[in-house]
N, C-alpha and C. Protein backbone atom coordinates (compact mmCIF):
# COMPACT_ATOMS: atom_id res chain seq x y z
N UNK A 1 -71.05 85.40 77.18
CA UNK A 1 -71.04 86.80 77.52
C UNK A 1 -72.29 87.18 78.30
N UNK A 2 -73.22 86.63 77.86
CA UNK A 2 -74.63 87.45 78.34
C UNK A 2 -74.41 86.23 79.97
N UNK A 3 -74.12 85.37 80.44
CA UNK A 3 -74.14 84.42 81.63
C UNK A 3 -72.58 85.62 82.34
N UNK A 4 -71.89 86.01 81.90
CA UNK A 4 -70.98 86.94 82.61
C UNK A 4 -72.03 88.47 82.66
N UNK A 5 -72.47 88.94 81.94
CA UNK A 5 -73.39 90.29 82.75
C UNK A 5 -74.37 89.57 83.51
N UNK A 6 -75.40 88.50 83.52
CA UNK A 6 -76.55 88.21 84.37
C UNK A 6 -75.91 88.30 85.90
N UNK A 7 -74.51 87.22 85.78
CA UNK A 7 -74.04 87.08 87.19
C UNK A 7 -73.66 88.31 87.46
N UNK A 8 -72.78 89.40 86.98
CA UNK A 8 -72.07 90.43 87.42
C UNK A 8 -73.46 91.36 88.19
N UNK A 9 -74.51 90.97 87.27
CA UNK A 9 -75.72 92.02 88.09
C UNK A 9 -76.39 91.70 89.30
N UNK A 10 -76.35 89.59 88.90
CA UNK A 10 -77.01 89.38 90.40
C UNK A 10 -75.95 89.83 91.62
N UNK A 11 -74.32 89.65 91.32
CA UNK A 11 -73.57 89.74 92.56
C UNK A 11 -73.75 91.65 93.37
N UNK A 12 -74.07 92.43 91.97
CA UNK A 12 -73.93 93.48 92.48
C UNK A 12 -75.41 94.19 93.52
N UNK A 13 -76.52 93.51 92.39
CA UNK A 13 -77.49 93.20 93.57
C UNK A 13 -77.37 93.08 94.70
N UNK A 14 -76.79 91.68 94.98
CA UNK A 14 -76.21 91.80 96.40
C UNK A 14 -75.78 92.46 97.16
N UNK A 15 -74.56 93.02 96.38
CA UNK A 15 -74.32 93.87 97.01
C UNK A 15 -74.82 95.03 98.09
N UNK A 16 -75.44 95.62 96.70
CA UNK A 16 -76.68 96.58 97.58
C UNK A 16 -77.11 96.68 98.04
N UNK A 17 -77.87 95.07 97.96
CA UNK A 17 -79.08 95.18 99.08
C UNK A 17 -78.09 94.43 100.62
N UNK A 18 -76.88 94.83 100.71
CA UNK A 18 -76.30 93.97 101.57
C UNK A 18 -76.28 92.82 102.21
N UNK A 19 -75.98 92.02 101.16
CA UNK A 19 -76.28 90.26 101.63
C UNK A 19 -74.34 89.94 101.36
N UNK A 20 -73.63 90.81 100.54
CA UNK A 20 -72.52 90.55 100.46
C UNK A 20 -71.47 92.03 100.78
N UNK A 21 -70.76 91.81 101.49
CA UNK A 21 -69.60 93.00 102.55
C UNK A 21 -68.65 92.45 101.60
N UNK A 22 -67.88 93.38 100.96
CA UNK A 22 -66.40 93.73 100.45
C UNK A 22 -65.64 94.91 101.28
N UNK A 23 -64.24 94.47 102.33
CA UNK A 23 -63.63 95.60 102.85
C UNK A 23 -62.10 94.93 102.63
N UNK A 24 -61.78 95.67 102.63
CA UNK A 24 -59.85 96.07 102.68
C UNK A 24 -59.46 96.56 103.41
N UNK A 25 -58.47 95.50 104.20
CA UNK A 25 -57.47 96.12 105.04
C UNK A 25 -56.31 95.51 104.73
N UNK A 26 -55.02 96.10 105.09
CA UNK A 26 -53.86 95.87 105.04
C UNK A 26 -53.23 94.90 103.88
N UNK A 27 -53.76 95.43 102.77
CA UNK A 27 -53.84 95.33 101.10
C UNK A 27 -54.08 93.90 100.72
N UNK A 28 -55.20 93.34 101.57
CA UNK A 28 -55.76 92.19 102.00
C UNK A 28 -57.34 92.70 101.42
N UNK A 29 -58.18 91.73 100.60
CA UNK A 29 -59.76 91.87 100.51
C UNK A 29 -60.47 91.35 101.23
N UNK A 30 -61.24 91.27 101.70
CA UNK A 30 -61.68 89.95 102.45
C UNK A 30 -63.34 90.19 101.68
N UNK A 31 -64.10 88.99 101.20
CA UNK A 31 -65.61 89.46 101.36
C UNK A 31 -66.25 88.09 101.81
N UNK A 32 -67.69 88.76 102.59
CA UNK A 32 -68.55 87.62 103.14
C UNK A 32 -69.37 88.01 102.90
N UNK A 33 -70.11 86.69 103.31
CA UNK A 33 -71.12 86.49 102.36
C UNK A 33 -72.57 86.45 103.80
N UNK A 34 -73.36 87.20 103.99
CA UNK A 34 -74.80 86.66 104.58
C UNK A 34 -75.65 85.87 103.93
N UNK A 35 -75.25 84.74 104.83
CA UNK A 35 -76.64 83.88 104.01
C UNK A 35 -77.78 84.11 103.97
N UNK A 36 -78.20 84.32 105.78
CA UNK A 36 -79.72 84.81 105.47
C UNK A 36 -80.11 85.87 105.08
N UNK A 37 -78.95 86.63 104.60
CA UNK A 37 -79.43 87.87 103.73
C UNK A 37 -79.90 87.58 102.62
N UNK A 38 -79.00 86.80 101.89
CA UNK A 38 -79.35 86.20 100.33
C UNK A 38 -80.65 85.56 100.24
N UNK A 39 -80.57 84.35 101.42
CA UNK A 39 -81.93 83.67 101.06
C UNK A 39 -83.26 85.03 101.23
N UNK A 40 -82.89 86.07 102.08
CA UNK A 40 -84.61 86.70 101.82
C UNK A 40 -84.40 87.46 100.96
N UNK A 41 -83.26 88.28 100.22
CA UNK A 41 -83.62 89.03 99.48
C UNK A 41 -83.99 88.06 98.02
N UNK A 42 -83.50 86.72 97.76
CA UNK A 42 -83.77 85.49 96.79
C UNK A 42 -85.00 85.46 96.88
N UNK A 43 -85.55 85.43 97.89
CA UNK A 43 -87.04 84.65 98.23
C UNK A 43 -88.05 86.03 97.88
N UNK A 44 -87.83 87.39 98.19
CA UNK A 44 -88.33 88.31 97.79
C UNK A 44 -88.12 88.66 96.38
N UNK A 45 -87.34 88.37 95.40
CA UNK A 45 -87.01 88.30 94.13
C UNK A 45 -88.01 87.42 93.38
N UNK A 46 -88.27 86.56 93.91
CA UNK A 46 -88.62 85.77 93.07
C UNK A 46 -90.43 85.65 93.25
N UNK A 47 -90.30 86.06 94.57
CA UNK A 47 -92.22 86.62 95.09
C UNK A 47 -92.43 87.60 94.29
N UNK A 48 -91.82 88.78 93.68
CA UNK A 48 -92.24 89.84 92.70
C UNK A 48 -92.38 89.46 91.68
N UNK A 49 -90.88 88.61 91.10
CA UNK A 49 -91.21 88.27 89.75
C UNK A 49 -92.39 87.48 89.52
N UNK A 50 -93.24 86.05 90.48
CA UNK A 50 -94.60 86.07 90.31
C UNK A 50 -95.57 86.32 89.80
N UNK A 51 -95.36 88.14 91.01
CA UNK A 51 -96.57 88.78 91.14
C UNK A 51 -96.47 89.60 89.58
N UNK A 52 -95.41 89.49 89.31
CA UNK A 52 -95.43 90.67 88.03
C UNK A 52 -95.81 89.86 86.96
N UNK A 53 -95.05 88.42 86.30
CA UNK A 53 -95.82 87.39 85.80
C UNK A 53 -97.01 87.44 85.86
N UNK A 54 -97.41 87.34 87.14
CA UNK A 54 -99.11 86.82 87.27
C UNK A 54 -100.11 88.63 86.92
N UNK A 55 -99.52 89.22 86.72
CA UNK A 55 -99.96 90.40 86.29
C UNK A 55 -99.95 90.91 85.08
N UNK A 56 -98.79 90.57 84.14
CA UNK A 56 -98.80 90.49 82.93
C UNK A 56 -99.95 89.34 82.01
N UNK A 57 -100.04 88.26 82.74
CA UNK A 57 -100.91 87.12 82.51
C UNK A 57 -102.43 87.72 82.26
N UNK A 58 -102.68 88.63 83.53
CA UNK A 58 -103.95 88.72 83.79
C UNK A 58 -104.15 90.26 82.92
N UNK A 59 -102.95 90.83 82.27
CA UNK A 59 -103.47 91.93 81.71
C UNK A 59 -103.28 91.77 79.68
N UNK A 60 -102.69 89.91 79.53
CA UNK A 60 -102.87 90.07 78.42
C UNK A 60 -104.38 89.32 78.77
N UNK A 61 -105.35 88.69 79.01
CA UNK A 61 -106.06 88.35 78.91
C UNK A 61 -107.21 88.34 79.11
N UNK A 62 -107.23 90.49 79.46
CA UNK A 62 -108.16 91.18 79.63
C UNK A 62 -108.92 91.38 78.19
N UNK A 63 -108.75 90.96 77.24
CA UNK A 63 -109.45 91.26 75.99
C UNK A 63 -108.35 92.06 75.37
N UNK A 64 -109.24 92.90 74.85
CA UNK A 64 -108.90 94.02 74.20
C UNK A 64 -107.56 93.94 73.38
N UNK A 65 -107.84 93.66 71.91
CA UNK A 65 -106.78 93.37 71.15
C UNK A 65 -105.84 94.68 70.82
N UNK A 66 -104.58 94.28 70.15
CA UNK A 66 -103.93 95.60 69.92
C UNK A 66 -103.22 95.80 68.60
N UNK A 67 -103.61 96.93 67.99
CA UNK A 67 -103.01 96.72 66.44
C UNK A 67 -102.22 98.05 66.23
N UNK A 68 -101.21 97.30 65.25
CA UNK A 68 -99.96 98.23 65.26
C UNK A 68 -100.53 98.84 64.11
């Protein structure tokens, strides 16, 4: 279940950021796919997640403990 929502979010991702076209005509779907759309919006995905990693890294290991 949880591998059917991850994909349903990356495809819709796509969507959005238009790397993948869904149109209908003549009660026909057709969808395509941009590759080099995918590969930069992939390659920009994964440069944030990084930077956000490498930011979480550097802000647990600023000191400063934390008590509940």
């Amino acid at each position: 279940m949880r591998t059917l929502l991850l994909l349903g979010l990356v495809v819709g991702g796509l969507v959005v950021a238009g790397a993948i076209h869904i149109s209908q005509s003549n009660g026909n779907i057709e969808i395509s796919v941009d590759k080099q759309k995918v590969k930069a919006v992939t390659g920009q995905v994964i440069r944030e997640g990084e930077e956000i990693l490498k930011n979480a890294q550097n802000a647990g290991g600023q000191g400063g403990s934390q008590t509940r």
